[in-house]
N, C-alpha and C. Protein backbone atom coordinates (compact mmCIF):
# COMPACT_ATOMS: atom_id res chain seq x y z
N UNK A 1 11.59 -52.01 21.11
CA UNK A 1 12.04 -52.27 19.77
C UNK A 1 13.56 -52.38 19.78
N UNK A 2 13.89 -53.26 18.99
CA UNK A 2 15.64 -53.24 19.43
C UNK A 2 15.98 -52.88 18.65
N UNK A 3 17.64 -52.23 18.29
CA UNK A 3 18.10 -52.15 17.50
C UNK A 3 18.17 -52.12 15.83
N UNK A 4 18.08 -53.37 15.84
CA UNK A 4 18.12 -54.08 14.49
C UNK A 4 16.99 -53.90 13.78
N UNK A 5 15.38 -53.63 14.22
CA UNK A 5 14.21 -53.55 13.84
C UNK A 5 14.14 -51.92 13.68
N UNK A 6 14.65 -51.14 14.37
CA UNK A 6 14.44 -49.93 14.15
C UNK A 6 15.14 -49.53 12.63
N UNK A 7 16.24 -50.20 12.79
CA UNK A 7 17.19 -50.18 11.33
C UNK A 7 16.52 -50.53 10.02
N UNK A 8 15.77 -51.49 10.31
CA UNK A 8 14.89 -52.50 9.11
C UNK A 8 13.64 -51.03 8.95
N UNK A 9 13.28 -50.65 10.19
CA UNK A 9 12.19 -50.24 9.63
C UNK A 9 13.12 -48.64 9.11
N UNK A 10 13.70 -48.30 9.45
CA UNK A 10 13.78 -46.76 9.14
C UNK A 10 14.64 -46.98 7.56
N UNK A 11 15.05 -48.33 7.06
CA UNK A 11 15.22 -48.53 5.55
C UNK A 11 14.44 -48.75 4.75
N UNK A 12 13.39 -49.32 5.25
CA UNK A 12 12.10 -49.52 4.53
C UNK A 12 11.65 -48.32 4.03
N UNK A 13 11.39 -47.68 4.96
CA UNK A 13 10.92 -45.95 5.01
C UNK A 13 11.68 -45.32 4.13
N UNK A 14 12.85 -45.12 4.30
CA UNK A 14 14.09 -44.85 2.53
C UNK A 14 13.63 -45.12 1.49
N UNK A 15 13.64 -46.73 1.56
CA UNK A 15 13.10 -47.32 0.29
C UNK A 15 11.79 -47.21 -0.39
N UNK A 16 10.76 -47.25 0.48
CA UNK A 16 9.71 -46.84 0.17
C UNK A 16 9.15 -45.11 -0.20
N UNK A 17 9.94 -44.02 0.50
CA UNK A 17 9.96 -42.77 0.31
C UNK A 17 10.80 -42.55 -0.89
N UNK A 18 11.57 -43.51 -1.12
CA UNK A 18 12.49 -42.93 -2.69
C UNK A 18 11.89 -43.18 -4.02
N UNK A 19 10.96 -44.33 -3.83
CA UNK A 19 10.20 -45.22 -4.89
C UNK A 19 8.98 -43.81 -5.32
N UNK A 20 8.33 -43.36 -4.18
CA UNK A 20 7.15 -42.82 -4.01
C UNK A 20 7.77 -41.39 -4.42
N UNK A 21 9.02 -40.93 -4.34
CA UNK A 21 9.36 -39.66 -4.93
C UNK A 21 9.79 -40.21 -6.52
N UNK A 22 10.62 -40.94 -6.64
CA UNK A 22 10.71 -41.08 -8.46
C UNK A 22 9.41 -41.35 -9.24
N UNK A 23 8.44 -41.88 -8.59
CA UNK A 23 7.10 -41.96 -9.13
C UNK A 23 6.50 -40.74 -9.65
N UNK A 24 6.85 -39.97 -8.68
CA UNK A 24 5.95 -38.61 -8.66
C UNK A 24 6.72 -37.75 -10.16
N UNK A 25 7.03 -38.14 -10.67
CA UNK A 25 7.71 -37.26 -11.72
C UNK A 25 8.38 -36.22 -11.30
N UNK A 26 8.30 -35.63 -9.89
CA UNK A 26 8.31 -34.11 -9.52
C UNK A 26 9.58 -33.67 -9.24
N UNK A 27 10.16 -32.85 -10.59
CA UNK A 27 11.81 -32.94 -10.10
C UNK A 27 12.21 -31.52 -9.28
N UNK A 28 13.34 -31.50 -8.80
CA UNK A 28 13.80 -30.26 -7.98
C UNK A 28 13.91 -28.64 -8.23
N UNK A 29 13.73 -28.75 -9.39
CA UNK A 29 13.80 -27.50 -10.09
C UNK A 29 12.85 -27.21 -11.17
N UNK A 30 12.68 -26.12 -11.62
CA UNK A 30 11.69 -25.88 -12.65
C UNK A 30 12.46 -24.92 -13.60
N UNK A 31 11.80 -25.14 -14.71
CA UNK A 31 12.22 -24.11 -16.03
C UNK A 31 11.08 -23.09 -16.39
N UNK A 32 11.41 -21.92 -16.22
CA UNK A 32 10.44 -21.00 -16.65
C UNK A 32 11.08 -19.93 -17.54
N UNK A 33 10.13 -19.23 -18.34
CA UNK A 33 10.37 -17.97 -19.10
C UNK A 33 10.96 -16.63 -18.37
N UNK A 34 11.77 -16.30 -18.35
CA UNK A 34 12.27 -14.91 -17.64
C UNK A 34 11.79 -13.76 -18.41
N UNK A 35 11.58 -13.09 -18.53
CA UNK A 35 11.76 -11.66 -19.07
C UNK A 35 12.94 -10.62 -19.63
N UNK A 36 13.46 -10.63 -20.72
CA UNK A 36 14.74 -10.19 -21.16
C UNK A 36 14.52 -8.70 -20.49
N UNK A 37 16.11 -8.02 -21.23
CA UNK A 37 15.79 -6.87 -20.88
C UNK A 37 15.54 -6.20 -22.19
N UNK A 38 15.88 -6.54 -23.40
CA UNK A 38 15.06 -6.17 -24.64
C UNK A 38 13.55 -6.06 -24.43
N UNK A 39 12.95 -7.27 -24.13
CA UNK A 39 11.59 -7.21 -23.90
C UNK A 39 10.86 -6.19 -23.36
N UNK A 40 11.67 -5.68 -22.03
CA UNK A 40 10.93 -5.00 -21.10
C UNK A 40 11.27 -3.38 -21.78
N UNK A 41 11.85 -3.32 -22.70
CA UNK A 41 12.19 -1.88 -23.58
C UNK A 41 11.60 -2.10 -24.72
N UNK A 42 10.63 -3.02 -24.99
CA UNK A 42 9.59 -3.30 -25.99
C UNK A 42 8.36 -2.83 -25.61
N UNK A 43 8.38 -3.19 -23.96
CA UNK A 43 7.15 -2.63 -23.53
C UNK A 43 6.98 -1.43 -23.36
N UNK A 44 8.10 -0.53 -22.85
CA UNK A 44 8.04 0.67 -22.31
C UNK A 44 7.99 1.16 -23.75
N UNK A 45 8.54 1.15 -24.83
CA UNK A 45 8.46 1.71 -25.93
C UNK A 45 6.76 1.83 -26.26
N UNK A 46 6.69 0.55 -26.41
CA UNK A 46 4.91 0.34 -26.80
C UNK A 46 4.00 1.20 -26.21
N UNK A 47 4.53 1.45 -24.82
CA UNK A 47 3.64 2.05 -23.64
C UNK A 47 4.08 3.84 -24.09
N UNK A 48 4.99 4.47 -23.89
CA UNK A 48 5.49 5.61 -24.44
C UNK A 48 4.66 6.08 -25.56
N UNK A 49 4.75 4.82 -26.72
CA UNK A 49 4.25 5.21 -27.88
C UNK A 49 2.81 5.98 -27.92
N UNK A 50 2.15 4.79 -26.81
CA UNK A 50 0.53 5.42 -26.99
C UNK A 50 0.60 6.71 -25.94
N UNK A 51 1.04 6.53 -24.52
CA UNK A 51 1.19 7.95 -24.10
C UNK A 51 1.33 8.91 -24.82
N UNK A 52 1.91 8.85 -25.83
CA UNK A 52 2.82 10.55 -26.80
C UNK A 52 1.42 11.06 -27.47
N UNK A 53 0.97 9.85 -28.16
CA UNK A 53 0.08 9.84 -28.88
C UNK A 53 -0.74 10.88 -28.26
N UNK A 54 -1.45 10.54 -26.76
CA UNK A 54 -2.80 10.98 -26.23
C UNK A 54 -2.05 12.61 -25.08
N UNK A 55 -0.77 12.57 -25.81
CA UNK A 55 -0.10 14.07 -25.27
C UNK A 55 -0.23 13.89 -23.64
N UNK A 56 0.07 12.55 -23.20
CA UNK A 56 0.72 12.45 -21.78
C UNK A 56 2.18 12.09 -21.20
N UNK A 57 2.65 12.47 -20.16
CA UNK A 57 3.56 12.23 -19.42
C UNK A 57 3.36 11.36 -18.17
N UNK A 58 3.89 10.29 -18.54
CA UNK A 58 3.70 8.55 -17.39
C UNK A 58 4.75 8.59 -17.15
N UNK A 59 4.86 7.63 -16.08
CA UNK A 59 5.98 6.70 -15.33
C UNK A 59 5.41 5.05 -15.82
N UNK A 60 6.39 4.75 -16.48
CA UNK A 60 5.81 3.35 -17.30
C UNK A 60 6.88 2.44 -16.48
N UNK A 61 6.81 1.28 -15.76
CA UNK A 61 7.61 0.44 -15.20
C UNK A 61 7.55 -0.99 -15.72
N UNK A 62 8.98 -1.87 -15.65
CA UNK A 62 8.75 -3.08 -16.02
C UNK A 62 9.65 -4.04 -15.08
N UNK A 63 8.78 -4.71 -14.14
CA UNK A 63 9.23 -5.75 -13.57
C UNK A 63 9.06 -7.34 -14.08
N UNK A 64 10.42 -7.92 -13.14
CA UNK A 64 10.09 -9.43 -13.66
C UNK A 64 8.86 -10.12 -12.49
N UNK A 65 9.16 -11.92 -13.10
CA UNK A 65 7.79 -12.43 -12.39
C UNK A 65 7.95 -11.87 -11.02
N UNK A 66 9.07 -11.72 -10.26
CA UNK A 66 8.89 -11.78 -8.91
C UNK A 66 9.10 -10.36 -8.69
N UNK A 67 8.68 -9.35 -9.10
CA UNK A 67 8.24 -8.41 -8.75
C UNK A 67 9.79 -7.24 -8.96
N UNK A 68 10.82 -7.66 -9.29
CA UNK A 68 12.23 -7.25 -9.09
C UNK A 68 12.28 -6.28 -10.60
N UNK A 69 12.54 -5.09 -10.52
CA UNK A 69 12.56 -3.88 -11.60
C UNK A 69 13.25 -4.35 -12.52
N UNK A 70 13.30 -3.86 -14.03
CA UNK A 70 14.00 -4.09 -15.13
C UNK A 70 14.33 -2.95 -15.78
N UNK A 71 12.94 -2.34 -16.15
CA UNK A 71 13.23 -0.93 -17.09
C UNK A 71 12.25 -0.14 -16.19
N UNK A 72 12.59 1.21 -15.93
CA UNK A 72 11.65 2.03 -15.55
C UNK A 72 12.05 3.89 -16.60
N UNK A 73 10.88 4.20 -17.01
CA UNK A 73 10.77 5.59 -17.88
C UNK A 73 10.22 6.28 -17.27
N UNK A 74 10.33 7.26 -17.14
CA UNK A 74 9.92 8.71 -16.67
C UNK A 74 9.82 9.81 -17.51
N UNK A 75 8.53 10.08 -18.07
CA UNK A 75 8.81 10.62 -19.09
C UNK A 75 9.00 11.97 -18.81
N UNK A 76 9.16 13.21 -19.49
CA UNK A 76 9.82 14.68 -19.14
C UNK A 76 8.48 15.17 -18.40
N UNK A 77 7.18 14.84 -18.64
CA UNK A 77 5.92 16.05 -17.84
C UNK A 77 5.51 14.50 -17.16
N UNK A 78 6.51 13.71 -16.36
CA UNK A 78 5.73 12.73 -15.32
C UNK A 78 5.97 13.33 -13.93
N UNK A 79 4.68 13.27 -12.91
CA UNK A 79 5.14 13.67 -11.65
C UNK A 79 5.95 12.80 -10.93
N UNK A 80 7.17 13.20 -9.87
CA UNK A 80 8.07 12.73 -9.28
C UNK A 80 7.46 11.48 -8.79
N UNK A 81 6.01 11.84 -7.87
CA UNK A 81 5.09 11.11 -6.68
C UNK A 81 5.02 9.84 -7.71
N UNK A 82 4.51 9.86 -8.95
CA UNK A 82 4.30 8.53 -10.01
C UNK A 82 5.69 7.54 -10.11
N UNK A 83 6.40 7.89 -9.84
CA UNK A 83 7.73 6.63 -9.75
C UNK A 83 7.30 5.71 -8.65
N UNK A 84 7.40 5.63 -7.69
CA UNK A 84 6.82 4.88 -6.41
C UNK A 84 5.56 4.31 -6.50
N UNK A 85 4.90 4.80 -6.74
CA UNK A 85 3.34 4.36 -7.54
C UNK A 85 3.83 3.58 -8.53
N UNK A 86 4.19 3.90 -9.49
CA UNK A 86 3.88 3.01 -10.72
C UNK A 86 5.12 1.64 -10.51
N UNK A 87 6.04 1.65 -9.66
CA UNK A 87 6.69 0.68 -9.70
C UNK A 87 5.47 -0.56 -8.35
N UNK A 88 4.78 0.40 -7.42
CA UNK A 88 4.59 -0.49 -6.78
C UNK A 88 3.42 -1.48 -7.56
N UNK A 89 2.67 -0.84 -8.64
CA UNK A 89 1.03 -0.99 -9.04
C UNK A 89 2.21 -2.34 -9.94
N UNK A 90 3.60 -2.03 -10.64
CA UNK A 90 3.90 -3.57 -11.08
C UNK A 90 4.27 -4.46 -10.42
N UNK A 91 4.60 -3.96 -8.86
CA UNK A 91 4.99 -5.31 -8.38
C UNK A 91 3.67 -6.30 -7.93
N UNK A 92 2.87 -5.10 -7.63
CA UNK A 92 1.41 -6.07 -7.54
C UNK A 92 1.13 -6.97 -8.26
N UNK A 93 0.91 -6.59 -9.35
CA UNK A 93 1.05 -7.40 -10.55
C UNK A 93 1.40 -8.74 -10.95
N UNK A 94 2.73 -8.72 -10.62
CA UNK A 94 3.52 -9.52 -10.87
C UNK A 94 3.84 -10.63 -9.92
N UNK A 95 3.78 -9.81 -8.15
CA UNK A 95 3.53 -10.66 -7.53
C UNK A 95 2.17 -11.44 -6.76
N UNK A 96 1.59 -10.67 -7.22
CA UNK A 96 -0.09 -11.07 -7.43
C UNK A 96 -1.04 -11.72 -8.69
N UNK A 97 -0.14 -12.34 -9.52
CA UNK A 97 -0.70 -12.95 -10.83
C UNK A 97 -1.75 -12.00 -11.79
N UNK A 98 -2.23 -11.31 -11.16
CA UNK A 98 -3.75 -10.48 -11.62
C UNK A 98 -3.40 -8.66 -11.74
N UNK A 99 -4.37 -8.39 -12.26
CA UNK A 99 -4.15 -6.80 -12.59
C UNK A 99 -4.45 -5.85 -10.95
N UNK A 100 -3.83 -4.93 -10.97
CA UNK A 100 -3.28 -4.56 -9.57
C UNK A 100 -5.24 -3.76 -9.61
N UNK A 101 -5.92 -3.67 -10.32
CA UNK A 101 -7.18 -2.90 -10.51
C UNK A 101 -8.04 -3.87 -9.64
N UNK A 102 -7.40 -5.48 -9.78
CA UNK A 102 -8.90 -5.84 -8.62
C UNK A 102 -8.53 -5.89 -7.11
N UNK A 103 -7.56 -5.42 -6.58
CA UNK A 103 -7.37 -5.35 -5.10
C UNK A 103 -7.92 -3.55 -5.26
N UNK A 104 -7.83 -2.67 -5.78
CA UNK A 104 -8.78 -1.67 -5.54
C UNK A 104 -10.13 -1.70 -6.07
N UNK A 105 -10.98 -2.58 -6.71
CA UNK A 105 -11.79 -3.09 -6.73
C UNK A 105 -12.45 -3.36 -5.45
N UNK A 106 -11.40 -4.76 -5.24
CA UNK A 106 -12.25 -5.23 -3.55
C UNK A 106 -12.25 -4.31 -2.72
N UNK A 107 -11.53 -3.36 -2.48
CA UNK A 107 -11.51 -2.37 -1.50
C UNK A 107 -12.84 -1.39 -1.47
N UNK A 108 -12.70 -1.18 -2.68
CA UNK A 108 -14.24 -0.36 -3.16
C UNK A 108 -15.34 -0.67 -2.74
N UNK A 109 -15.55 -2.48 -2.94
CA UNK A 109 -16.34 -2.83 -2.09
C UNK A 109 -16.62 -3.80 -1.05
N UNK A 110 -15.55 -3.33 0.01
CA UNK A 110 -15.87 -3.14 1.09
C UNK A 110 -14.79 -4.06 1.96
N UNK A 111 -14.18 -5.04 0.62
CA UNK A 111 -12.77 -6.08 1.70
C UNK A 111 -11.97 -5.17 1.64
N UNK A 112 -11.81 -4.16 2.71
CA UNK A 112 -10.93 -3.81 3.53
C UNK A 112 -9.80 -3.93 3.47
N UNK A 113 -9.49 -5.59 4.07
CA UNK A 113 -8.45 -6.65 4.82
C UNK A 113 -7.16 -6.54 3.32
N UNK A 114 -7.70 -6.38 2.01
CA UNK A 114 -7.09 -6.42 1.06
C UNK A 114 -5.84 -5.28 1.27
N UNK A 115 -6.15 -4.19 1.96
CA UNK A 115 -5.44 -3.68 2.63
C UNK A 115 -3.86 -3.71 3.01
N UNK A 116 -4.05 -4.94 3.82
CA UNK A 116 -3.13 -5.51 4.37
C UNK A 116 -2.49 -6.53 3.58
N UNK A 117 -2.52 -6.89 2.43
CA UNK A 117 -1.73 -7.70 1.98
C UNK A 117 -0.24 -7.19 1.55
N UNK A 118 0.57 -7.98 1.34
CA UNK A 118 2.02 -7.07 1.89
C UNK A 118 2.42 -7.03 0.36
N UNK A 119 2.94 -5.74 0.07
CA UNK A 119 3.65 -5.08 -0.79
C UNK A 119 2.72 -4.99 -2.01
N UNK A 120 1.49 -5.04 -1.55
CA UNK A 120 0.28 -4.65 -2.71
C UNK A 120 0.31 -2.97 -2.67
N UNK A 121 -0.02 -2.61 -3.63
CA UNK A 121 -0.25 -1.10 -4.36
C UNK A 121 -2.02 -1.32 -5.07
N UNK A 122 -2.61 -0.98 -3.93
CA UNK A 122 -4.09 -1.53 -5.01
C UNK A 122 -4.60 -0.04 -5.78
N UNK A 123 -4.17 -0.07 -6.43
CA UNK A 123 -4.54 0.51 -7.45
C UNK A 123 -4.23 0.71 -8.36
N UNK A 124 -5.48 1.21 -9.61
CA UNK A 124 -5.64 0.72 -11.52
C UNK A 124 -4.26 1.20 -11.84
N UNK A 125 -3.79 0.68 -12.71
CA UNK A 125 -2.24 0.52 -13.91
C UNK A 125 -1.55 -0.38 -13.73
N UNK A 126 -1.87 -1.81 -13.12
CA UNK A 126 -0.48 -2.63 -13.16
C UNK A 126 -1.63 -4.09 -13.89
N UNK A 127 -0.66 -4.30 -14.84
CA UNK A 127 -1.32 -5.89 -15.33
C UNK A 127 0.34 -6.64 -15.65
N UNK A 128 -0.24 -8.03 -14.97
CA UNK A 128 0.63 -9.09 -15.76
C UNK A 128 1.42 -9.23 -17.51
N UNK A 129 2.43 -9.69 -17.37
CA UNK A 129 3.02 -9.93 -19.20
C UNK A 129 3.31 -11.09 -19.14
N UNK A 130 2.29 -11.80 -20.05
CA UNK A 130 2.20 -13.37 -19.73
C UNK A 130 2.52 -13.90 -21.43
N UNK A 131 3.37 -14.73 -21.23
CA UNK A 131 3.75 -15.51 -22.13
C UNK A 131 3.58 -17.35 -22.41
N UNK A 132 2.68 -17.42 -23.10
CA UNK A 132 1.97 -19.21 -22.88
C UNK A 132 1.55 -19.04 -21.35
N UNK A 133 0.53 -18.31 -21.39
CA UNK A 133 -0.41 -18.10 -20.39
C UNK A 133 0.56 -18.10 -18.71
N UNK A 134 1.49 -17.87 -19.01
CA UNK A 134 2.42 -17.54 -17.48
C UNK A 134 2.98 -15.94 -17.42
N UNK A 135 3.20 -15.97 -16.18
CA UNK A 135 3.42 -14.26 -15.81
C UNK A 135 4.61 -14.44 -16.28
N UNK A 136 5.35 -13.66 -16.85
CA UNK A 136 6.82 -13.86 -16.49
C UNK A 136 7.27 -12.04 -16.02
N UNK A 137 6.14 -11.56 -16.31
CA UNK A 137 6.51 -9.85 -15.41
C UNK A 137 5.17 -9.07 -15.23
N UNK A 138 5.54 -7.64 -15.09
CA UNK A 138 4.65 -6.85 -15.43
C UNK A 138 4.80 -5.73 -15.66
N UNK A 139 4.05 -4.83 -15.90
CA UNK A 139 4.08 -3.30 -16.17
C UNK A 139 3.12 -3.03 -15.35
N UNK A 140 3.83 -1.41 -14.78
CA UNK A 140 2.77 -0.38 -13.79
C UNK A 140 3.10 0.85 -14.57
N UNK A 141 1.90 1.73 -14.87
CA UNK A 141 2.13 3.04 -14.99
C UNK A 141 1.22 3.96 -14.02
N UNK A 142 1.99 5.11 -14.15
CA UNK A 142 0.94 6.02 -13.24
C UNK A 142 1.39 7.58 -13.77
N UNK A 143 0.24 8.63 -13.28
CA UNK A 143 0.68 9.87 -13.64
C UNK A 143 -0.60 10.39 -14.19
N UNK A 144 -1.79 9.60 -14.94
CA UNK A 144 -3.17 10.07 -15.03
C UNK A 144 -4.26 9.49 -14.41
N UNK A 145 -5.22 9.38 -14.59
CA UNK A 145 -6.36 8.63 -14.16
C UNK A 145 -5.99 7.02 -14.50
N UNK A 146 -6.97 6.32 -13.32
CA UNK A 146 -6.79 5.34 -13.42
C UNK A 146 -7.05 4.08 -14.19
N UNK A 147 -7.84 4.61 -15.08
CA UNK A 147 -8.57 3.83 -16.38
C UNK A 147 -7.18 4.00 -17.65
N UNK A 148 -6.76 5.39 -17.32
CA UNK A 148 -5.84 5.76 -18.05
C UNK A 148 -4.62 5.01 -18.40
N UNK A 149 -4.18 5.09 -17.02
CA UNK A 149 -3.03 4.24 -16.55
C UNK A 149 -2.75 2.72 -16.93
N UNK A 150 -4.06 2.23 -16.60
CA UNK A 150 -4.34 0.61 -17.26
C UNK A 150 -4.55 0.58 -18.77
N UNK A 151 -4.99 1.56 -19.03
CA UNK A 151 -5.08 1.51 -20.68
C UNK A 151 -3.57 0.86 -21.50
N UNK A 152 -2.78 2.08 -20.86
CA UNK A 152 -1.39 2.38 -21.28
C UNK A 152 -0.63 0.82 -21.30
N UNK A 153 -0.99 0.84 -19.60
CA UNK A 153 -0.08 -0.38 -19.27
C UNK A 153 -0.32 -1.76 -20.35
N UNK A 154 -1.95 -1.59 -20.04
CA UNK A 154 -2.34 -3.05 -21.49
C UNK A 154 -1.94 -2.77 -22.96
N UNK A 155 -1.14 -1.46 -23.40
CA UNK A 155 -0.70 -1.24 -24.71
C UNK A 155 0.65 -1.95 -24.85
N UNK A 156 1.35 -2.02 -23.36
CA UNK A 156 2.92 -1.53 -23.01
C UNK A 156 2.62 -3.32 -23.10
N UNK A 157 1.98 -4.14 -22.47
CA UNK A 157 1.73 -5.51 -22.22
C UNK A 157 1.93 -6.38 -23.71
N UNK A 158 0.89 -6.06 -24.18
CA UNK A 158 0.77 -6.65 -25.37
C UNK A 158 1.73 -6.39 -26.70
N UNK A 159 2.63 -5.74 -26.27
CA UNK A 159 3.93 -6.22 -27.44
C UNK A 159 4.59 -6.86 -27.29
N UNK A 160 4.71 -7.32 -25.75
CA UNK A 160 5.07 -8.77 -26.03
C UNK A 160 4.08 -9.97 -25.58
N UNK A 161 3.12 -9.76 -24.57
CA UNK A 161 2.23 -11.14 -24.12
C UNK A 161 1.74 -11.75 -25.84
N UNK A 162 1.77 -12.62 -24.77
CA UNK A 162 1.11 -14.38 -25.85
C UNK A 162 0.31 -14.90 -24.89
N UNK A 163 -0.95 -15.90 -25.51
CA UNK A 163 -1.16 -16.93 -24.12
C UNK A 163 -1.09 -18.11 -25.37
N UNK A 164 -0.38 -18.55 -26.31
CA UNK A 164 -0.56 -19.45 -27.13
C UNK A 164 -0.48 -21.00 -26.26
């Protein structure tokens, strides 16, 4: 191939790869919802609120989508051990799209391997805070039972989720 043909063809290939990317609509960046830090003291409030109520002491946490802390509470009768827990059950969450309850689920019965997925916390209290049906964080609590914990967290969720 000489020269000159390699040139022709490797412009073609430009030309044709630039056509086939402006086509695609698909631009370089994306716009998404973040998570304020008002918000995430909407949740912990929300979440607090019903704790007081049922005369418990949680560790209520609020991360953004990618799993990175915002607000974390500790309330005066939360155990120390529940900080580490409840931040990890939100990063699950958050970086797992889904409530941190079904990787201890699968474990329960019997996928193992779920195990090993990296920087999972499988277990009940961490759900997504989704706004027009996208994560943009989550909440983990811990410090009672695990039905408990998720209760809270879905109180702490829903003052601010939307899926409109």
């Amino acid at each position: 191939m000489t020269s000159f043909t390699r040139i022709l063809a490797t412009t073609a290939m430009v030309v044709v790869g630039g056509q086939l990317f402006a086509q695609s609509n698909t631009g370089l960046t994306l716009d998404k919802k973040v998570l304020t830090l008002s918000a995430a003291r909407r949740v912990i409030a929300a979440a607090e609120a019903e704790a007081t109520k049922h005369g418990l002491g949680l560790v209520i946490v609020v991360v953004d989508d990618s799993g990175a802390l915002i607000e974390l509470s500790r309330m005066d009768a939360a155990q120390i051990a529940s900080v580490n827990v409840g931040i990890g059950k939100a990063r699950t969450a958050a970086i797992y799209r889904r409530p941190s309850r079904v990787f201890e689920e699968q474990i329960r019965d019997g996928r193992v391997a779920a195990l090993a997925l990296a920087d999972a916390t499988p277990l009940q209290g961490g759900v997504p805070i989704l706004i027009n049906s996208k994560v943009v964080g989550a909440v983990g609590v811990s410090g009672d039972s695990p039905q408990v914990d998720e209760e809270i967290a879905i109180a702490g969720a829903r003052a601010i989720s939307s899926t409109k």
